[in-house]
PDB file of N, CA and C in Angstrom:
ATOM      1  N   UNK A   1       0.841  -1.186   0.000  1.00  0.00           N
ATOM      2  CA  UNK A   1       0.000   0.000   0.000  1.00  0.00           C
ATOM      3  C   UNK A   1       0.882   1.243   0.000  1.00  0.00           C
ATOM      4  N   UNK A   2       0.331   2.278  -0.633  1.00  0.00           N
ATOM      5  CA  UNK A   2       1.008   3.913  -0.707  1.00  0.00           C
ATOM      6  C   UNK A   2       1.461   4.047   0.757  1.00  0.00           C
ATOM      7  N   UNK A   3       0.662   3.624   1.733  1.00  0.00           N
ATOM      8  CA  UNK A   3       1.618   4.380   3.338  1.00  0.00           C
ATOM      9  C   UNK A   3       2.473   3.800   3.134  1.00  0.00           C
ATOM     10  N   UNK A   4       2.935   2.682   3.032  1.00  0.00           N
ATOM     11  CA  UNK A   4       4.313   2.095   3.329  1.00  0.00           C
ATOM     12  C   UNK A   4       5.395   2.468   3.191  1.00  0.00           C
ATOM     13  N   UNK A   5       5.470   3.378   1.867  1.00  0.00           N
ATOM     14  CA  UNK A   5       6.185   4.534   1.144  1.00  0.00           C
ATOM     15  C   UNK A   5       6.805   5.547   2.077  1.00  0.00           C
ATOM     16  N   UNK A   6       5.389   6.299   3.024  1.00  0.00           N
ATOM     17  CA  UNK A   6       5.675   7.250   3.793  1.00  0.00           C
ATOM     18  C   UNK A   6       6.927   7.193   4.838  1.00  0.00           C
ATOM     19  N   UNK A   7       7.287   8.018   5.351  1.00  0.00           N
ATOM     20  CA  UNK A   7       8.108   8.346   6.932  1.00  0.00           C
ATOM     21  C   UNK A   7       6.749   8.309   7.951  1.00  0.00           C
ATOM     22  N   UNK A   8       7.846   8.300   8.985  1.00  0.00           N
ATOM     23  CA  UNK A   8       6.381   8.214  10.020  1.00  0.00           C
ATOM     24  C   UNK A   8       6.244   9.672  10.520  1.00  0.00           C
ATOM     25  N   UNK A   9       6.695  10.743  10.334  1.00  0.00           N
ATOM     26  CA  UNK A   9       6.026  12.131  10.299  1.00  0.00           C
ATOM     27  C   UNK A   9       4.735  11.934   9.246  1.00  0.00           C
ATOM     28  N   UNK A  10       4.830  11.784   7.861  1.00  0.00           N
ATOM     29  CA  UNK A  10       3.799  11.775   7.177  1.00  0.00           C
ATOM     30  C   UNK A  10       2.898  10.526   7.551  1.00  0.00           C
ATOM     31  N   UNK A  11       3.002   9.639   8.027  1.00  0.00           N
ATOM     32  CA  UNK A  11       1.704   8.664   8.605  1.00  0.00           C
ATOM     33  C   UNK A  11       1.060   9.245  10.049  1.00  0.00           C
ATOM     34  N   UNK A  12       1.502   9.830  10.405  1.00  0.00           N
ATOM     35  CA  UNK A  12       0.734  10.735  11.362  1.00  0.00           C
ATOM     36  C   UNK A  12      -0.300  11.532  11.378  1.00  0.00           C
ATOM     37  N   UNK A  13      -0.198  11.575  10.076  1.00  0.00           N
ATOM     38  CA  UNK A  13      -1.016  12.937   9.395  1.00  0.00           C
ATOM     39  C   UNK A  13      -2.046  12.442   8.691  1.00  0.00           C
ATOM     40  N   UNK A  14      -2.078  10.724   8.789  1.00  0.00           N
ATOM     41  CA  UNK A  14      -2.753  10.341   7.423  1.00  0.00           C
ATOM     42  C   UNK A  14      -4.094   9.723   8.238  1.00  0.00           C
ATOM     43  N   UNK A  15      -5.045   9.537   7.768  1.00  0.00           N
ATOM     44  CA  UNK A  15      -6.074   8.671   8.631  1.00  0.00           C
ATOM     45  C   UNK A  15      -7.064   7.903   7.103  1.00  0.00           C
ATOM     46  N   UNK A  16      -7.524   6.621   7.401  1.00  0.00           N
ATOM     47  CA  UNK A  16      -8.262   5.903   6.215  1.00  0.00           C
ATOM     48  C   UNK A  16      -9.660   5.988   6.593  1.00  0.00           C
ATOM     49  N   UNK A  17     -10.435   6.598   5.989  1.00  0.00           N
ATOM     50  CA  UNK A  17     -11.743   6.540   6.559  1.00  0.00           C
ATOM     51  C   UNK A  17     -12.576   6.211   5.557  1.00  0.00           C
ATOM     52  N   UNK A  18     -13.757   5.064   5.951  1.00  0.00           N
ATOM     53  CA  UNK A  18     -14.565   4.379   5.495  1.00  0.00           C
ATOM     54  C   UNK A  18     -15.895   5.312   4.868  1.00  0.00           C
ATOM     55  N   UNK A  19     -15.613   5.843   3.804  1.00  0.00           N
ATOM     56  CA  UNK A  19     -16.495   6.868   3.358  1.00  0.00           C
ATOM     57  C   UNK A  19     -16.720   6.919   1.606  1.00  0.00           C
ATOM     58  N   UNK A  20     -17.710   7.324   1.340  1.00  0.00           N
ATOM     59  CA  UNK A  20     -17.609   7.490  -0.002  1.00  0.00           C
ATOM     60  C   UNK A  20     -16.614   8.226  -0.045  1.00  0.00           C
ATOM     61  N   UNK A  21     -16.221   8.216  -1.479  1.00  0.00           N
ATOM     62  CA  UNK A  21     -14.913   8.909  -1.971  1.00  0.00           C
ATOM     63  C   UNK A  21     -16.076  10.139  -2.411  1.00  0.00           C
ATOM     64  N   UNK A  22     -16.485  11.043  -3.016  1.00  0.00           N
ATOM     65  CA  UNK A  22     -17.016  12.103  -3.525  1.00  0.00           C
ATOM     66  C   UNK A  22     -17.556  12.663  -2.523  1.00  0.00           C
ATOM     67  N   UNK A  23     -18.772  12.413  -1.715  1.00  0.00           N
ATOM     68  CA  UNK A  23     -19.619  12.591  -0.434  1.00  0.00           C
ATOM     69  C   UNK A  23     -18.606  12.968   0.318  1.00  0.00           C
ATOM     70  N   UNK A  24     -17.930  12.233   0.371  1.00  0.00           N
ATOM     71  CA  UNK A  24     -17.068  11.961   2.148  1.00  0.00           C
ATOM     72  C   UNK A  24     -15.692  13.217   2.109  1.00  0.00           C
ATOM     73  N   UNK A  25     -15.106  13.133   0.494  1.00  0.00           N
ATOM     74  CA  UNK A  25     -14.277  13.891   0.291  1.00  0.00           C
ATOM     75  C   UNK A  25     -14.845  15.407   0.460  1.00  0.00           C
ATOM     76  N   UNK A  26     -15.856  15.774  -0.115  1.00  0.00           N
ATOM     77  CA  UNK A  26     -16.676  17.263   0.148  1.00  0.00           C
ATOM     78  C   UNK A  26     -16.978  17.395   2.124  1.00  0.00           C
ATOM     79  N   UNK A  27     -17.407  16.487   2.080  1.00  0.00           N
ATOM     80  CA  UNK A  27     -17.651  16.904   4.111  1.00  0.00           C
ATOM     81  C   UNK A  27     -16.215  16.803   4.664  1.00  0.00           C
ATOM     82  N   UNK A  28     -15.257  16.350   4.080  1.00  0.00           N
ATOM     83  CA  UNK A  28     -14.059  16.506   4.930  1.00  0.00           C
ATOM     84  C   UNK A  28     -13.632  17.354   4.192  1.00  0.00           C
ATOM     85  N   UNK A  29     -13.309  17.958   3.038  1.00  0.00           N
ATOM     86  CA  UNK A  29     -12.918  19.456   2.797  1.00  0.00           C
ATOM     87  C   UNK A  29     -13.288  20.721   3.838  1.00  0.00           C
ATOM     88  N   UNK A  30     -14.781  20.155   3.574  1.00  0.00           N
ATOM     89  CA  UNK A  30     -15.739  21.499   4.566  1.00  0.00           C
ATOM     90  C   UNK A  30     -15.079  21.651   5.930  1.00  0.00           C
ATOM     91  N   UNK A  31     -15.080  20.513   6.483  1.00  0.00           N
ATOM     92  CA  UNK A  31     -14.720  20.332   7.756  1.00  0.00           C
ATOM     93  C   UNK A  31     -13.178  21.178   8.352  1.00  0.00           C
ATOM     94  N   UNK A  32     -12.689  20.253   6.650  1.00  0.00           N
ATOM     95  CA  UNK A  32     -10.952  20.951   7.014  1.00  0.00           C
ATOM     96  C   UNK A  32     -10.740  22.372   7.531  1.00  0.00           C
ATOM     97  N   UNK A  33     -11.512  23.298   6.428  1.00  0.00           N
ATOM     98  CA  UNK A  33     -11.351  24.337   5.862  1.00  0.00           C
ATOM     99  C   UNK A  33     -12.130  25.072   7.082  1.00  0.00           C
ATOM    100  N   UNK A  34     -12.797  24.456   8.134  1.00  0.00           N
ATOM    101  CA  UNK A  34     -13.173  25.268   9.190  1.00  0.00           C
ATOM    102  C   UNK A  34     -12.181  25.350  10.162  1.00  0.00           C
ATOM    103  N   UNK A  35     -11.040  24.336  10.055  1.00  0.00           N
ATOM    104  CA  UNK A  35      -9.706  24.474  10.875  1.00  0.00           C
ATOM    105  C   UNK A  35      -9.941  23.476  12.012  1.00  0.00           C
ATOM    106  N   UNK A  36     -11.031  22.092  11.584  1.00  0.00           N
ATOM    107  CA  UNK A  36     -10.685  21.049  12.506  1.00  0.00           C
ATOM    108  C   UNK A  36      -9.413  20.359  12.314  1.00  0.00           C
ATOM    109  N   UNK A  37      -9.771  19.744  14.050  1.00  0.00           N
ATOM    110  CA  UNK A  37      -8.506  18.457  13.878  1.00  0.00           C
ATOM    111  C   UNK A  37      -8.977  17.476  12.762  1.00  0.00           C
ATOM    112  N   UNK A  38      -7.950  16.313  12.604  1.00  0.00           N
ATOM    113  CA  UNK A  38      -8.225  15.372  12.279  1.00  0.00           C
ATOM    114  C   UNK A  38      -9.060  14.379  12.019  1.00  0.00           C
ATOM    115  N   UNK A  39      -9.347  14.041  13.192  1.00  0.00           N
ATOM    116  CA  UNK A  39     -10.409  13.005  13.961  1.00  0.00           C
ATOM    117  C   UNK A  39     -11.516  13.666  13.416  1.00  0.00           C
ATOM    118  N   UNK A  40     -11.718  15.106  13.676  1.00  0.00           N
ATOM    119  CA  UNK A  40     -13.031  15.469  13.245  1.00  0.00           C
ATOM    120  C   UNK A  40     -13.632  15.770  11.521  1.00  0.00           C
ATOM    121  N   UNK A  41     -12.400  15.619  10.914  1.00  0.00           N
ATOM    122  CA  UNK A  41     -12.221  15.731   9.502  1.00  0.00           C
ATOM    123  C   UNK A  41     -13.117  13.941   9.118  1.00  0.00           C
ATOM    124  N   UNK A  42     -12.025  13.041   9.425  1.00  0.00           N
ATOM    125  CA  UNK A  42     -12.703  11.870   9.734  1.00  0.00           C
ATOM    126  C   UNK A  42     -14.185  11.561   9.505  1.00  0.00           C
ATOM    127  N   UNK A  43     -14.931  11.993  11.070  1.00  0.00           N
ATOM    128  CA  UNK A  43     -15.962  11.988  11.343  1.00  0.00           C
ATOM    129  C   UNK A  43     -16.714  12.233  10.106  1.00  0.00           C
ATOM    130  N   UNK A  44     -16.538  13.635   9.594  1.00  0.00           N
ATOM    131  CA  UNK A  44     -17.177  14.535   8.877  1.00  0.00           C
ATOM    132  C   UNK A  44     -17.542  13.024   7.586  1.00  0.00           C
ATOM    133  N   UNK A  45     -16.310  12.924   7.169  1.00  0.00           N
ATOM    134  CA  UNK A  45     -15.983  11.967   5.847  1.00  0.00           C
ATOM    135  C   UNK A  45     -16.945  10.600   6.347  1.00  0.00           C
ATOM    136  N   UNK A  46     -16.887  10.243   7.066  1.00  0.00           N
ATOM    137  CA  UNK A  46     -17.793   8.932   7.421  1.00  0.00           C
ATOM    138  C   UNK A  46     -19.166   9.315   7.758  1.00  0.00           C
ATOM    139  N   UNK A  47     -19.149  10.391   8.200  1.00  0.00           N
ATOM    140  CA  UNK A  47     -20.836  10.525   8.512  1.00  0.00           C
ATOM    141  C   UNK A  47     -21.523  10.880   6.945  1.00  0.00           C
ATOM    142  N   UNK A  48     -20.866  10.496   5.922  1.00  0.00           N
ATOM    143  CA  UNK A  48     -21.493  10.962   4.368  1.00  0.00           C
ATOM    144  C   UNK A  48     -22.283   9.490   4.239  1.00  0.00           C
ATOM    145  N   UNK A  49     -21.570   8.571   4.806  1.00  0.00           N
ATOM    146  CA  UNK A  49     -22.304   7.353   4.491  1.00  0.00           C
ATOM    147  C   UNK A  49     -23.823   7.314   4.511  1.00  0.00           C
ATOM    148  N   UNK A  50     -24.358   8.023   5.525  1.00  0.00           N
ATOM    149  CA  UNK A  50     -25.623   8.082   6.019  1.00  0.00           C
ATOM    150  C   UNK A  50     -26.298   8.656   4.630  1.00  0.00           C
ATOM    151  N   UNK A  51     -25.664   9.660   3.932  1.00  0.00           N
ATOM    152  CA  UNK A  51     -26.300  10.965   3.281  1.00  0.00           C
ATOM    153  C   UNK A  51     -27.613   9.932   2.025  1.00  0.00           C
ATOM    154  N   UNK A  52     -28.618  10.177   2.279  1.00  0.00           N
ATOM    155  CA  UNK A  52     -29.890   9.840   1.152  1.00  0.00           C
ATOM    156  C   UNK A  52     -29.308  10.159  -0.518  1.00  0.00           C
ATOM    157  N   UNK A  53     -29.060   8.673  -1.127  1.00  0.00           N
ATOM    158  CA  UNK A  53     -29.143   9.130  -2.178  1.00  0.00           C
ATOM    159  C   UNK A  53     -30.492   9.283  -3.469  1.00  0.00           C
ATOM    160  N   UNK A  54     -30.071   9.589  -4.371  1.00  0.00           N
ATOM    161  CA  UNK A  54     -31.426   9.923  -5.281  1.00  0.00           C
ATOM    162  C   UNK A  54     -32.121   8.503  -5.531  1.00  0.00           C
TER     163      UNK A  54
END
């Protein structure tokens, strides 16, 4: 896998979260860009799962 590649400064930084890729990527932008931590970036990205689709 791509982490393996990393140093462990950059795996620190990294987190895998079980999310749509499109959905999950937009709520963890949003999230970022309000100046959360991590964890809550995360959250953001996994709680897309829930989101109703068409």
């Amino acid at each position: 896998m791509a982490m393996e590649l990393l140093d462990e400064e950059q795996k620190g930084r990294i987190v895998i979260a079980d999310a749509p890729f499109v959905e999950g990527g937009v709520a963890a932008a949003v999230e970022a860009s309000l100046g959360s931590d991590l964890e809550r970036v995360k959250e953001a990205a996994q709680a897309a799962k829930g989101l109703r689709k068409l």
